[in-house]
Structures are given as C-alpha cells and as structure tokens.
N, C-alpha and C. Protein backbone atom coordinates (compact mmCIF):
# COMPACT_ATOMS: atom_id res chain seq x y z
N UNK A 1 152.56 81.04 22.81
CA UNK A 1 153.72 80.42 22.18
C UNK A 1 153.21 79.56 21.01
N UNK A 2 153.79 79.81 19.67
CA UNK A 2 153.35 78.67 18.70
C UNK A 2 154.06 77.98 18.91
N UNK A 3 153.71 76.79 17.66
CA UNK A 3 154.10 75.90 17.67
C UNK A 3 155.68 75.36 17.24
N UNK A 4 155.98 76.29 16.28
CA UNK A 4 157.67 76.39 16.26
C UNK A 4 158.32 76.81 16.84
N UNK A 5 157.92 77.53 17.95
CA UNK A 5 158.96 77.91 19.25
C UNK A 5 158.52 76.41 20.61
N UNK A 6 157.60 76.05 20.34
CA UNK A 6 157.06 75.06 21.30
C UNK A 6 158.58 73.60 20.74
N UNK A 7 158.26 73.69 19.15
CA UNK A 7 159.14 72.74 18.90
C UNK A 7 160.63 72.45 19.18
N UNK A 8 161.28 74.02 19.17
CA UNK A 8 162.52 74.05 19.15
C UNK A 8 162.86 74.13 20.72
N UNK A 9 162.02 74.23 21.71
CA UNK A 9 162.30 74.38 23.22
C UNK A 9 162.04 72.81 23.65
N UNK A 10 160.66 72.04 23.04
CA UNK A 10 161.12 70.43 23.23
C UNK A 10 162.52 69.94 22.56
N UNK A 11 163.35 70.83 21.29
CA UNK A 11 164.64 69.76 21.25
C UNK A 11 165.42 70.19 21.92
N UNK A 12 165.47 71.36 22.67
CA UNK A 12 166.51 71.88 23.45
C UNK A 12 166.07 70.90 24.93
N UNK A 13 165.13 70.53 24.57
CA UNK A 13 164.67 69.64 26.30
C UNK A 13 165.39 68.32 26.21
N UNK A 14 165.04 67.86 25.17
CA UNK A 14 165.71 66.48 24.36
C UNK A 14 167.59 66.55 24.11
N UNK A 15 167.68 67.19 23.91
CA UNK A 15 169.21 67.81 24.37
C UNK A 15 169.35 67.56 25.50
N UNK A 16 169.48 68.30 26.45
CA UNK A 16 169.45 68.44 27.95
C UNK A 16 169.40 66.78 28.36
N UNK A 17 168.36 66.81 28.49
CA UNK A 17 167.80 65.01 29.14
C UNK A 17 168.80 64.24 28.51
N UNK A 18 169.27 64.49 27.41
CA UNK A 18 169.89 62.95 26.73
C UNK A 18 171.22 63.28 27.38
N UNK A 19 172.07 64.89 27.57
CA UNK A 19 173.28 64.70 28.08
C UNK A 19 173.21 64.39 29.36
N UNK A 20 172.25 65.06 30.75
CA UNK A 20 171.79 64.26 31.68
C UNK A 20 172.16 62.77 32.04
N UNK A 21 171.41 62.01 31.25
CA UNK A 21 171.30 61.02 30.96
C UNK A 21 172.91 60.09 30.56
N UNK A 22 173.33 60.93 29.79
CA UNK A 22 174.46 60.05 29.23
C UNK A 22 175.70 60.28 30.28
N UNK A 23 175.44 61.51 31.38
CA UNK A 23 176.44 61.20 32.25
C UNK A 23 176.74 60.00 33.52
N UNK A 24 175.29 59.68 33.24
CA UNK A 24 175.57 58.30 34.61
C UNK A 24 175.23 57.02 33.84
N UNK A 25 174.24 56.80 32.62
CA UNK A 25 173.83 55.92 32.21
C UNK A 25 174.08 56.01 30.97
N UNK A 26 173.54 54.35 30.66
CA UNK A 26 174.16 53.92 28.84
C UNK A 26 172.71 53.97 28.61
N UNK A 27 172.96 54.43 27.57
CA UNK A 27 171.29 54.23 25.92
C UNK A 27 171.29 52.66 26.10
N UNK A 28 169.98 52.08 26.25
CA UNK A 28 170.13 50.47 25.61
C UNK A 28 169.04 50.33 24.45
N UNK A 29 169.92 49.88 23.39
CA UNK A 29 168.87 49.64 22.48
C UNK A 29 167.61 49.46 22.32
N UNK A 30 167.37 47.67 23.29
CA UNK A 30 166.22 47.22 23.20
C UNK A 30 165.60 47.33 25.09
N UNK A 31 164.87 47.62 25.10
CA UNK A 31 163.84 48.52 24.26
C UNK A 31 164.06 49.74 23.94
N UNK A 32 163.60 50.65 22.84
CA UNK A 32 164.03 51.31 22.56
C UNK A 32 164.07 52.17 23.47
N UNK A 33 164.06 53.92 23.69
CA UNK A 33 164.45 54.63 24.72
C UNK A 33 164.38 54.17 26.00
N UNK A 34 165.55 52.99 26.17
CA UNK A 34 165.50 52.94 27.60
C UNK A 34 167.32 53.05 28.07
N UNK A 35 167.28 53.51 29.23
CA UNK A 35 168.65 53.66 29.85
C UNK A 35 168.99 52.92 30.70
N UNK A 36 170.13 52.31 30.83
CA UNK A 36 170.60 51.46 31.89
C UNK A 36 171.57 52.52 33.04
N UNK A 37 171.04 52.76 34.17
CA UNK A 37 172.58 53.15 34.93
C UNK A 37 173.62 52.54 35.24
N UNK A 38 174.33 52.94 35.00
CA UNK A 38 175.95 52.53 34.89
C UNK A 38 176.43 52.01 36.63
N UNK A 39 176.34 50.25 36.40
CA UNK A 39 177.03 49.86 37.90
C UNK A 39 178.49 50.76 38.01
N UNK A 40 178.79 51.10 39.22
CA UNK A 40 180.14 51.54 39.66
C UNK A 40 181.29 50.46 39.78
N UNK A 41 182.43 50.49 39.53
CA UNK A 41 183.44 49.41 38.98
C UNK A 41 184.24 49.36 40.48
N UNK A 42 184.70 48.25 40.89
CA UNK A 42 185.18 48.41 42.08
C UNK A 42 186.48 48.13 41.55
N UNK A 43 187.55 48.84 42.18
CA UNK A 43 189.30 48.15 42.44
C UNK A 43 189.42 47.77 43.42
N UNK A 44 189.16 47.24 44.00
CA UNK A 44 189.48 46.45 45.56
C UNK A 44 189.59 47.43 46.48
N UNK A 45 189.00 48.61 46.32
CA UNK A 45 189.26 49.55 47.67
C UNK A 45 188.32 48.98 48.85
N UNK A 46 188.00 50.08 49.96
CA UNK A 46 187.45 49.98 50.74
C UNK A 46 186.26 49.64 50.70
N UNK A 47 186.01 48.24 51.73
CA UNK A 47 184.36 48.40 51.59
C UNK A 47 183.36 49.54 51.89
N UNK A 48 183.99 50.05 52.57
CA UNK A 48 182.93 51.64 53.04
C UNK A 48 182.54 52.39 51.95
N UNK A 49 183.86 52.36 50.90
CA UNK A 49 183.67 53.03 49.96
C UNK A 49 182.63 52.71 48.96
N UNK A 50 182.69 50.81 48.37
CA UNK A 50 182.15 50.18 47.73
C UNK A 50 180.63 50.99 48.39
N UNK A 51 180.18 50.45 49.50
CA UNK A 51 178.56 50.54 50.12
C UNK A 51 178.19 51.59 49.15
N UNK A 52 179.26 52.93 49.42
CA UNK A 52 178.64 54.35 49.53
C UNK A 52 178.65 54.60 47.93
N UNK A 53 179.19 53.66 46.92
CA UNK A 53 178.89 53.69 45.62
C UNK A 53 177.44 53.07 45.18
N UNK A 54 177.20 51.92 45.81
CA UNK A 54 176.55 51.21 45.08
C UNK A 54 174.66 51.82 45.91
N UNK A 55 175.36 52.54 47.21
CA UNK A 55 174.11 53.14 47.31
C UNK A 55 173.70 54.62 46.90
N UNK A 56 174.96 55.41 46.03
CA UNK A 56 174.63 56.20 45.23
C UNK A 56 174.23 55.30 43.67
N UNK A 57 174.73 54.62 43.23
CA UNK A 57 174.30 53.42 42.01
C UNK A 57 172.27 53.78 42.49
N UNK A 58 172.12 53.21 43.72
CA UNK A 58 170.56 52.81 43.57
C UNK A 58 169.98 54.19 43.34
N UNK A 59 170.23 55.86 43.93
CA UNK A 59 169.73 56.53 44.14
C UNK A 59 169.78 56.99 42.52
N UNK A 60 170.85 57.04 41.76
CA UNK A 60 170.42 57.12 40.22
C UNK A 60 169.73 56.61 39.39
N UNK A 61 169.67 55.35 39.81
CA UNK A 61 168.04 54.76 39.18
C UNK A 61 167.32 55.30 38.83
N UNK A 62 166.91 55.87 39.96
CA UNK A 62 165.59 56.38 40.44
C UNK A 62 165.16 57.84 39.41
N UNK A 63 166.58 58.34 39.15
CA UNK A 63 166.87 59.35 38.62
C UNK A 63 166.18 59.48 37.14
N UNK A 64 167.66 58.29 36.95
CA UNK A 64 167.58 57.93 35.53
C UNK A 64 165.87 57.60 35.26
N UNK A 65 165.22 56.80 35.98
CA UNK A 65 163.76 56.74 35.45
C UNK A 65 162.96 57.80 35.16
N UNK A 66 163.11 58.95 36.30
CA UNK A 66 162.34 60.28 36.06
C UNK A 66 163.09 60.95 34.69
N UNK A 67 164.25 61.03 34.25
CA UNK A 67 164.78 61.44 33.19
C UNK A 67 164.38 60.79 31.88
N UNK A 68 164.77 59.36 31.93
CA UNK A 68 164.05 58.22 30.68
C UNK A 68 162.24 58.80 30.54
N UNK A 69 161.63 58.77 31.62
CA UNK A 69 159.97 59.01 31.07
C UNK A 69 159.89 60.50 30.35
N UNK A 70 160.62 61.39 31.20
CA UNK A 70 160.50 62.49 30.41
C UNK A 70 160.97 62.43 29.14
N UNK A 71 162.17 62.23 28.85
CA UNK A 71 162.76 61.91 27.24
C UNK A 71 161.73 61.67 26.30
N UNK A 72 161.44 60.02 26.86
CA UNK A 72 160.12 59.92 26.45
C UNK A 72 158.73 60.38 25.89
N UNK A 73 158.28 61.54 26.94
CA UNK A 73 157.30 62.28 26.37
C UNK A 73 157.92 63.09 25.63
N UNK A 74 158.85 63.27 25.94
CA UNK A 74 159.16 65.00 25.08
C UNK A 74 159.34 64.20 23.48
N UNK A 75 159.91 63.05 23.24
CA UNK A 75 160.33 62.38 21.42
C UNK A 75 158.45 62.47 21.27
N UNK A 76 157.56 61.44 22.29
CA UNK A 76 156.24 61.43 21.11
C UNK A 76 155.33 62.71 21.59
N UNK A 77 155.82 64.04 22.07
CA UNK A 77 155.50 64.97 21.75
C UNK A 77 156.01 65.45 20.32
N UNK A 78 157.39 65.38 20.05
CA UNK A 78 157.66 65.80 18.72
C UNK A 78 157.48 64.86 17.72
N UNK A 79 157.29 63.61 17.97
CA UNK A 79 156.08 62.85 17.11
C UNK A 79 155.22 63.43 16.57
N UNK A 80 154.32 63.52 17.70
CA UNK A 80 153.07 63.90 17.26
C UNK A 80 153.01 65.18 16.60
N UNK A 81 153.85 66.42 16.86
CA UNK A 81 153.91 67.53 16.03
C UNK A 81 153.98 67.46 14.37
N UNK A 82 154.95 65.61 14.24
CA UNK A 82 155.38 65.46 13.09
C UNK A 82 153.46 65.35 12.50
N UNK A 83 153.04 64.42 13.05
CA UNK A 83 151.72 63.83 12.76
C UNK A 83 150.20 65.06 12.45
N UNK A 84 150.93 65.66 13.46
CA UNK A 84 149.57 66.94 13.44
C UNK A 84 148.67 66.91 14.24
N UNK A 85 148.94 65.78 15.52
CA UNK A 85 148.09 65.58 16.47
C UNK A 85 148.46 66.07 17.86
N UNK A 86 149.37 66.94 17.54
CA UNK A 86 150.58 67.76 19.19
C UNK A 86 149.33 68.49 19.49
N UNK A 87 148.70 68.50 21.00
CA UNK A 87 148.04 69.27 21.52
C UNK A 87 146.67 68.83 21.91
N UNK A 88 146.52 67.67 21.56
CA UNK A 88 145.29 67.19 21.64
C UNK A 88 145.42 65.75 22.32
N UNK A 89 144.49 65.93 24.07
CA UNK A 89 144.54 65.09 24.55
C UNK A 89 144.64 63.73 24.70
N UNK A 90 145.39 62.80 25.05
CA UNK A 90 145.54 61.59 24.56
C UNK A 90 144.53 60.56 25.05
N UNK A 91 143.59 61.04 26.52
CA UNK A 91 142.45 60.68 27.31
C UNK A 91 141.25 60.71 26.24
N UNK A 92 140.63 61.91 26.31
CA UNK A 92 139.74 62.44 25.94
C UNK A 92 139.54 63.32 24.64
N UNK A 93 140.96 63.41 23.89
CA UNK A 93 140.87 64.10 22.43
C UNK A 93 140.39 65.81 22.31
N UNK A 94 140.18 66.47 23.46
CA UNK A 94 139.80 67.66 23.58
C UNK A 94 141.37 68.25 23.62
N UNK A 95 141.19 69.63 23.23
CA UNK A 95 142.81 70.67 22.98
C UNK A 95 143.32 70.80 24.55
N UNK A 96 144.63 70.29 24.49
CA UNK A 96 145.31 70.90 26.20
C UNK A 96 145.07 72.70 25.95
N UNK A 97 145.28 73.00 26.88
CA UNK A 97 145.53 74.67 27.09
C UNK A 97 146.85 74.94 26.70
N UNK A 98 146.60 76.42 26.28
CA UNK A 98 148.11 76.80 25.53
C UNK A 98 148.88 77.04 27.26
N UNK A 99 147.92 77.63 28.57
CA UNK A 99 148.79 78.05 29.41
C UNK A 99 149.22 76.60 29.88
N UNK A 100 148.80 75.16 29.76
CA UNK A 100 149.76 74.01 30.16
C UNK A 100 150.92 73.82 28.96
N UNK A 101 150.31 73.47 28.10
CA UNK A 101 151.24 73.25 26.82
C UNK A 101 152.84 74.29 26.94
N UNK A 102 152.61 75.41 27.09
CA UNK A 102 153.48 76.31 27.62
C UNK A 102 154.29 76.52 28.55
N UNK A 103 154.06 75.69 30.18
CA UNK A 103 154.56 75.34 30.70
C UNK A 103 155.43 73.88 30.61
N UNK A 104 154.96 72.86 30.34
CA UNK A 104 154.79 71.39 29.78
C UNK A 104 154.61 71.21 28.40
N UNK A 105 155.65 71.55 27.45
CA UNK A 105 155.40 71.24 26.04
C UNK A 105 154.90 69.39 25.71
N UNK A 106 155.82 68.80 26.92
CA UNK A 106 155.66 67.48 26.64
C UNK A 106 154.05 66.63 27.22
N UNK A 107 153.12 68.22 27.62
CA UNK A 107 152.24 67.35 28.42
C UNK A 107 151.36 66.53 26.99
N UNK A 108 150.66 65.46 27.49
CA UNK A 108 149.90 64.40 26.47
C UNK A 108 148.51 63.96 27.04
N UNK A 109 148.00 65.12 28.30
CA UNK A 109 146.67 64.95 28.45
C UNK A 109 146.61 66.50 28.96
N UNK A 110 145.05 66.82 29.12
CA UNK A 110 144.43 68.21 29.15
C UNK A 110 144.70 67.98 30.98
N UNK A 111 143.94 69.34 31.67
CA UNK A 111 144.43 68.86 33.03
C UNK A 111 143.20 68.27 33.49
N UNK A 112 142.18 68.10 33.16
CA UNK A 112 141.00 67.26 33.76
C UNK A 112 141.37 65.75 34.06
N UNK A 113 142.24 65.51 32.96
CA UNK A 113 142.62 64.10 32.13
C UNK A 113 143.37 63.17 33.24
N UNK A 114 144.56 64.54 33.24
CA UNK A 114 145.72 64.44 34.45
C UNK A 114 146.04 64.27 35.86
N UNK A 115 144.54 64.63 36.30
CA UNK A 115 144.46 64.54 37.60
C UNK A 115 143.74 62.56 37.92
C-alpha cells in the first residue's frame, strides 16, 4: 500500500472516530484533541433509571478515551506524512514495516519498539 492510499484510509479513520466520538461526547477545546463525555441530564425520573445512566455515563469514558488516543494518532500520523517523517519509528528512528503500517496506518513505533 503507498502512501496515498495509506493517507486517504487514515482520513476515512479520522472521519469515523470523530463521528463516533461526537455521538456521546463534546470536542473540548483546551486541550486540544480532547473529548469530554456528555453527563446524562436527569428530569426527575426514577432513581433506578438515573443509576443505570450515570453508570452507562462511566462506561463511555472509558470509550471515549480509547477513541480520543486513537484520533490522536491517526491526526500526528497525517502530520507527519505532512512532514515526511510518516513511517519512521518514533523510539528508535528505524522504518515500521509496510505489513504493520498496513494494518495500523496510525502505528508511531516499529514492533520491537512496541512491545
């Protein structure tokens, strides 16, 4: 896979993640790519109900974080494409493999690095 099909499958990733993302949680400015999940709004219903929101609330967190880091790599992966440095380990400076890179466009270390 080159690198302009590598590019256009990280913005289709960056797509994805951000609508992901924008269905439970808000963009917050500062810091920059970070997401807040969205507390659940109560009307005075049932407390049973309230619990069973606010302990789906915590389980999106969790979510939202694995979604926010990925976002993450995948923008200073296409950073670095901008830069000319996409592909080259961020550990050790040696080339990732095209068969990781290919799987993991957003990876940012080789797999020696990674483990």
């Amino acid at each position: 896979m080159n690198n302009k099909k590598r590019r256009e499958k990280l913005i289709k990733q960056k797509k994805e993640l951000r609508s992901m993302l924008e269905r439970f949680a808000k963009e917050d400015t500062k810091p920059k790519g970070d997401w807040d999940t969205k507390f659940p709004k109560f009307d005075g219903g049932a407390l049973e109900e309230a619990a069973d929101e606010v302990e789906e609330y915590e389980s999106l967190r969790s979510v939202e974080h694995s979604l926010e880091l990925k976002l993450k790599k995948t923008n200073e992966a296409l950073e670095k494409m901008e830069e000319g440095s996409y592909g080259k380990c961020s550990e050790c400076g040696n080339a990732i493999s095209e068969k990781r890179l290919s799987l993991i466009p957003e990876a940012d270390k080789c797999k020696d690095c990674n483990n």
